[in-house]
C-alpha atoms as a PDB file:
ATOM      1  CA  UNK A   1       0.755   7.287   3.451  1.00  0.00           C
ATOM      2  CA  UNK A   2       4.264   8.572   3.971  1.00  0.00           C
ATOM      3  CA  UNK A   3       7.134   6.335   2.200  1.00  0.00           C
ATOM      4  CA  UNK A   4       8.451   5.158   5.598  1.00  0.00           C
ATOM      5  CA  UNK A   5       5.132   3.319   6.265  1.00  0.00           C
ATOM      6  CA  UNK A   6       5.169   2.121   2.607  1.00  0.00           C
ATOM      7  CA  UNK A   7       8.699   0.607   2.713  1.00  0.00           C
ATOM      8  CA  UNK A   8       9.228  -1.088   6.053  1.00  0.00           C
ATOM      9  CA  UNK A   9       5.467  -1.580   6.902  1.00  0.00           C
ATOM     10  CA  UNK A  10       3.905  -2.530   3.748  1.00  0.00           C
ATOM     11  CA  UNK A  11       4.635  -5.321   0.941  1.00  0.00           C
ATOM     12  CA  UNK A  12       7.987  -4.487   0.970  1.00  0.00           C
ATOM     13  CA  UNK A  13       8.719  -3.645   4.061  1.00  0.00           C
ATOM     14  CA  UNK A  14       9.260  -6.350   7.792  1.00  0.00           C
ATOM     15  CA  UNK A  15       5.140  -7.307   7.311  1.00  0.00           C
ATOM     16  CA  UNK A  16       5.916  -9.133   3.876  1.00  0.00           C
ATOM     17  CA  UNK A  17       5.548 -12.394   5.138  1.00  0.00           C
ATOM     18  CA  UNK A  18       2.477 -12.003   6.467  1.00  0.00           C
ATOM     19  CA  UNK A  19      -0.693  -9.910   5.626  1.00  0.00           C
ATOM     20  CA  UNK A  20      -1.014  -6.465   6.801  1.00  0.00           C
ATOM     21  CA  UNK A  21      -3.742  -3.811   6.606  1.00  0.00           C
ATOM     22  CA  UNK A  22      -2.511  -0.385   6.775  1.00  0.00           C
ATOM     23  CA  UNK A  23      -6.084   1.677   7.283  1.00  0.00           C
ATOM     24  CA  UNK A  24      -6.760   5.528   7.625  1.00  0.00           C
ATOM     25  CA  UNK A  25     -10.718   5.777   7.930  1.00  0.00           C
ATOM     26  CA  UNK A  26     -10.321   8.883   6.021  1.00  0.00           C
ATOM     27  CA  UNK A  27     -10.242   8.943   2.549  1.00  0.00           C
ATOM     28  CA  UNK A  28      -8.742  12.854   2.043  1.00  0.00           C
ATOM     29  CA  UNK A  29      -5.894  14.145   3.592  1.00  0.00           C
ATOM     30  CA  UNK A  30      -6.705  17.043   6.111  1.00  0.00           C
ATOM     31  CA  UNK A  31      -3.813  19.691   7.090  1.00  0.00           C
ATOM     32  CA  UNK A  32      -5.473  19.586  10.321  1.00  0.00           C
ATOM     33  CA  UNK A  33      -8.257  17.727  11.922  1.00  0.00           C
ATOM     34  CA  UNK A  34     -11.107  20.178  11.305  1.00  0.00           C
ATOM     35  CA  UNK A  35     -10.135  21.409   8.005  1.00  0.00           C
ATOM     36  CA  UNK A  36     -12.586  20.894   4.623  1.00  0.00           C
ATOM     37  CA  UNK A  37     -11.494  21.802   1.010  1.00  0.00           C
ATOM     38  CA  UNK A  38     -13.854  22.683  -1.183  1.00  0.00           C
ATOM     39  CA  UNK A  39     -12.281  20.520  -3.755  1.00  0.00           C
ATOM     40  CA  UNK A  40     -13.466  17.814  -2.130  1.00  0.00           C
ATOM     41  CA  UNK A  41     -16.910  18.515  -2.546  1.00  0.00           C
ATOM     42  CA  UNK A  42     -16.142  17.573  -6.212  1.00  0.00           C
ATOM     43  CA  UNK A  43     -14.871  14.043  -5.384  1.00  0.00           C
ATOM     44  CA  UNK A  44     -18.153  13.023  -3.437  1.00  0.00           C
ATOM     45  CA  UNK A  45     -21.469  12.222  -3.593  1.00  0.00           C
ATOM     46  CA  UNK A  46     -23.236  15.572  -3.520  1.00  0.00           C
ATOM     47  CA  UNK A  47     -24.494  15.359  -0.284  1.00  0.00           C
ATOM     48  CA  UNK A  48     -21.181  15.310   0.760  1.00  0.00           C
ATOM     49  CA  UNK A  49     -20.846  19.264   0.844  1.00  0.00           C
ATOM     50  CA  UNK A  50     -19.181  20.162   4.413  1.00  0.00           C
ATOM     51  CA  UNK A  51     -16.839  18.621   7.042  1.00  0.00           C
ATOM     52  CA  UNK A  52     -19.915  17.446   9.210  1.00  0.00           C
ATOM     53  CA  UNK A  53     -21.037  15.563   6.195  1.00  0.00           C
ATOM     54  CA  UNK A  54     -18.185  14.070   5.255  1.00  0.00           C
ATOM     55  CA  UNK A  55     -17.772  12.444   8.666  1.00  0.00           C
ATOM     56  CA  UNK A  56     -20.795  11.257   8.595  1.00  0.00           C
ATOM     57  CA  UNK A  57     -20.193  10.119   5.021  1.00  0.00           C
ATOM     58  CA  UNK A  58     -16.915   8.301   6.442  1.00  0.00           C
ATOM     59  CA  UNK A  59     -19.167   6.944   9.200  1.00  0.00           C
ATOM     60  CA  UNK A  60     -22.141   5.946   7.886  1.00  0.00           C
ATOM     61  CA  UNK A  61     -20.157   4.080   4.105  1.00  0.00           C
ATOM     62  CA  UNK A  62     -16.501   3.898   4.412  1.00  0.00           C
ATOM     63  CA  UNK A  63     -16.649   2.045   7.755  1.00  0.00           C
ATOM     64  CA  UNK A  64     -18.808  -0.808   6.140  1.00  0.00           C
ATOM     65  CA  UNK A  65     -16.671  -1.109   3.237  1.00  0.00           C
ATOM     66  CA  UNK A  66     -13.140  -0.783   5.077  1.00  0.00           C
ATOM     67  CA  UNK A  67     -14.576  -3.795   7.548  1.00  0.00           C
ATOM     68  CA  UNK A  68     -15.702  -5.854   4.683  1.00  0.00           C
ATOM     69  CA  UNK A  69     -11.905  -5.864   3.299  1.00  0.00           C
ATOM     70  CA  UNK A  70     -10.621  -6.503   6.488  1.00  0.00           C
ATOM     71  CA  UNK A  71     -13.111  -9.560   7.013  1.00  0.00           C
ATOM     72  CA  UNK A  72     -12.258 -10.929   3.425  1.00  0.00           C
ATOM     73  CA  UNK A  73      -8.568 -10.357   3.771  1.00  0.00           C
ATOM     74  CA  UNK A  74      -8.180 -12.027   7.616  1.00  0.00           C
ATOM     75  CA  UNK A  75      -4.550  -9.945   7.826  1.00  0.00           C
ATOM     76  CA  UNK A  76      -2.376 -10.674  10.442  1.00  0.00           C
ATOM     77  CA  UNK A  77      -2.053  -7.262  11.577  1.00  0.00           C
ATOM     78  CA  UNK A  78      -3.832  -4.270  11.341  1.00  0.00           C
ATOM     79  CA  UNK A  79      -2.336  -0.835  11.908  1.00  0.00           C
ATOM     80  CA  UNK A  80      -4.513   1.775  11.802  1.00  0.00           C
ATOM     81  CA  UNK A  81      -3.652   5.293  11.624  1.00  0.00           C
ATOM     82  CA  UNK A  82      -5.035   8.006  13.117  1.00  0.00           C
ATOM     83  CA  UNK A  83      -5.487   7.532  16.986  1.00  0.00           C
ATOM     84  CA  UNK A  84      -7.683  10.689  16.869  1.00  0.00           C
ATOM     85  CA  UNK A  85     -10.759   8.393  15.726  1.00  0.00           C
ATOM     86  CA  UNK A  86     -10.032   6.151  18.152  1.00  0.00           C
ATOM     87  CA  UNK A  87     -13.893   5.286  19.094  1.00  0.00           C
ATOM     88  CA  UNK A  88     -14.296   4.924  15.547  1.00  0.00           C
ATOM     89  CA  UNK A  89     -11.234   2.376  14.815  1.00  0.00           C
ATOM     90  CA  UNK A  90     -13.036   0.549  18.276  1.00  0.00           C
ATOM     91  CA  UNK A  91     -16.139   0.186  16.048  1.00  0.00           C
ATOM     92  CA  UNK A  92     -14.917  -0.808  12.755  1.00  0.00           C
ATOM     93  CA  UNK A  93     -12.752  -3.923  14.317  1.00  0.00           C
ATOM     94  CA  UNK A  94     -15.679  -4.558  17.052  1.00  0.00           C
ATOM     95  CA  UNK A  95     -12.093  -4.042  19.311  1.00  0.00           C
ATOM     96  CA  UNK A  96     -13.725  -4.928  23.290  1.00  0.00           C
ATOM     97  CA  UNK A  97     -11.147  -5.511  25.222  1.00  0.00           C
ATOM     98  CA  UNK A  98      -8.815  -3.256  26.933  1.00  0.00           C
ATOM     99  CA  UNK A  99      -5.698  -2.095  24.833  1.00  0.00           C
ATOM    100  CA  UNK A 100      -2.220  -2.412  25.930  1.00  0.00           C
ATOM    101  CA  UNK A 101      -1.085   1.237  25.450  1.00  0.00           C
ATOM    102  CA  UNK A 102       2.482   2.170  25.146  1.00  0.00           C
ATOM    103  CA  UNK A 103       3.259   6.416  24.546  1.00  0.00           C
ATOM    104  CA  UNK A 104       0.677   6.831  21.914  1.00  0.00           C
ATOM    105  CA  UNK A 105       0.209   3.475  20.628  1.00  0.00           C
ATOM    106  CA  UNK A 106      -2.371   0.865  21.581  1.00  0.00           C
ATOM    107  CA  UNK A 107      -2.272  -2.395  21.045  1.00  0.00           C
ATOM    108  CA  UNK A 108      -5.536  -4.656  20.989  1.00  0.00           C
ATOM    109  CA  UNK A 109      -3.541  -8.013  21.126  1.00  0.00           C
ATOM    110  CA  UNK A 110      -6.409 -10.780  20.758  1.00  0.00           C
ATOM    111  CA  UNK A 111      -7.551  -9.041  17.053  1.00  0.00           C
ATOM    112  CA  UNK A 112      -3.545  -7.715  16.494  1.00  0.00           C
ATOM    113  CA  UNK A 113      -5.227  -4.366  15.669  1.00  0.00           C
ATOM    114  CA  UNK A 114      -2.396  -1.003  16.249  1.00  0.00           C
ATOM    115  CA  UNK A 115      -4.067   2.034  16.168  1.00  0.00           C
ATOM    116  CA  UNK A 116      -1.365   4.889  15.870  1.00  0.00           C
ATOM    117  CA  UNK A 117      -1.205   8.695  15.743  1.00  0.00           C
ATOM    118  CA  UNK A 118      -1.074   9.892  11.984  1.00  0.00           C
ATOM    119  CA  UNK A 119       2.714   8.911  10.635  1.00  0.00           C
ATOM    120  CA  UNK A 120       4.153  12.320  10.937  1.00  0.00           C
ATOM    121  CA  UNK A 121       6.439  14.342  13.258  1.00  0.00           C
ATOM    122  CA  UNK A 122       4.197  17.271  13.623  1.00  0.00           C
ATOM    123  CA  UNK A 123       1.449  14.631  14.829  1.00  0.00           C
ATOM    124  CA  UNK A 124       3.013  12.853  17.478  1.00  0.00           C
ATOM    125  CA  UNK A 125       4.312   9.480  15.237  1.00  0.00           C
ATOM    126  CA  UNK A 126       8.030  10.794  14.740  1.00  0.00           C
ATOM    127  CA  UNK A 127      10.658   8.474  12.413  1.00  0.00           C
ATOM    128  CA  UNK A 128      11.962   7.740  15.816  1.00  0.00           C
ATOM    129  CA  UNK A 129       8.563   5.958  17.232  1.00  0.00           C
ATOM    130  CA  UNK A 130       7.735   4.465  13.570  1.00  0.00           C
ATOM    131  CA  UNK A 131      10.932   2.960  14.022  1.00  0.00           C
ATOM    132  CA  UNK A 132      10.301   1.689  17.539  1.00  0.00           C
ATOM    133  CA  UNK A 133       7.069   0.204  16.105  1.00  0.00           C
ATOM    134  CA  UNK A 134       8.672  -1.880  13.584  1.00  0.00           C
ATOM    135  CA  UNK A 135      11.095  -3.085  15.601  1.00  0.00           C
ATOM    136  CA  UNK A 136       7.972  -4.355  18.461  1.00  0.00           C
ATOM    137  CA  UNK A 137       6.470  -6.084  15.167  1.00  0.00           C
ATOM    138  CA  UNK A 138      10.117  -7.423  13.957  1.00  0.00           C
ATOM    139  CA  UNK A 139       9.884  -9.363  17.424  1.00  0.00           C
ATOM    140  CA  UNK A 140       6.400 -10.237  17.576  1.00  0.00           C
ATOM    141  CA  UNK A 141       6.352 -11.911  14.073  1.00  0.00           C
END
């Protein structure tokens, strides 16, 4: 996670007096969204050998465990990022109801669950729309 998340999203950051949850659902950083280092391979159970399996990996073990911490914790807003796995975020939050969606950002209001595009300019979340985030979440809290 970038500094810019860390500092005005995080402890220290607007969200400090209240509990946040800053997810990604994956656990490796990818240069794109079908890449796979080998390296990885190393890091993970050894079933865990391709980019197929390590989605299903994710899936199938890191979904369980991210929604048991989110259960436990009861933040006050998620942010979740990575709006490529939507379907998945949907899933892991059990988010049913229609999101409010503003440029690339949706909004599920009732569970105050953000799922974003990755923080980064080459992915679509620019300084300029982090910035226009925190200041929708400055007002809202």
């Amino acid at each position: 996670m970038g500094r810019l998340s860390k500092n005005k999203l995080g402890r220290s950051g607007i969200l400090r007096e209240q509990s946040s949850y800053l997810v990604e659902l994956f656990p490796f950083p990818r240069h794109k969204h079908n890449h796979w280092e080998e390296a990885y391979s190393k890091l993970l159970p050894n079933e865990v050998d391709s980019l197929t399996s390590f989605v299903n990996w994710v899936i199938g073990a890191r979904i369980e465990f991210l929604r048991g911490v989110w259960e436990t914790s009861n933040p006050d807003i998620t942010i979740c990022m990575g709006s490529t796995r939507f379907i998945e975020y949907r899933w892991l939050f059990d988010l049913i109801e229609t999101p409010r969606r503003e440029g690339n950002v949706f909004y599920f209001e009732k569970k105050r669950v953000i799922i974003t595009p990755f923080f980064d300019y080459r992915k679509g979340m620019p300084t300029l729309e982090i910035e226009k985030l925190i200041s929708k979440l400055k007002a809202n809290t």
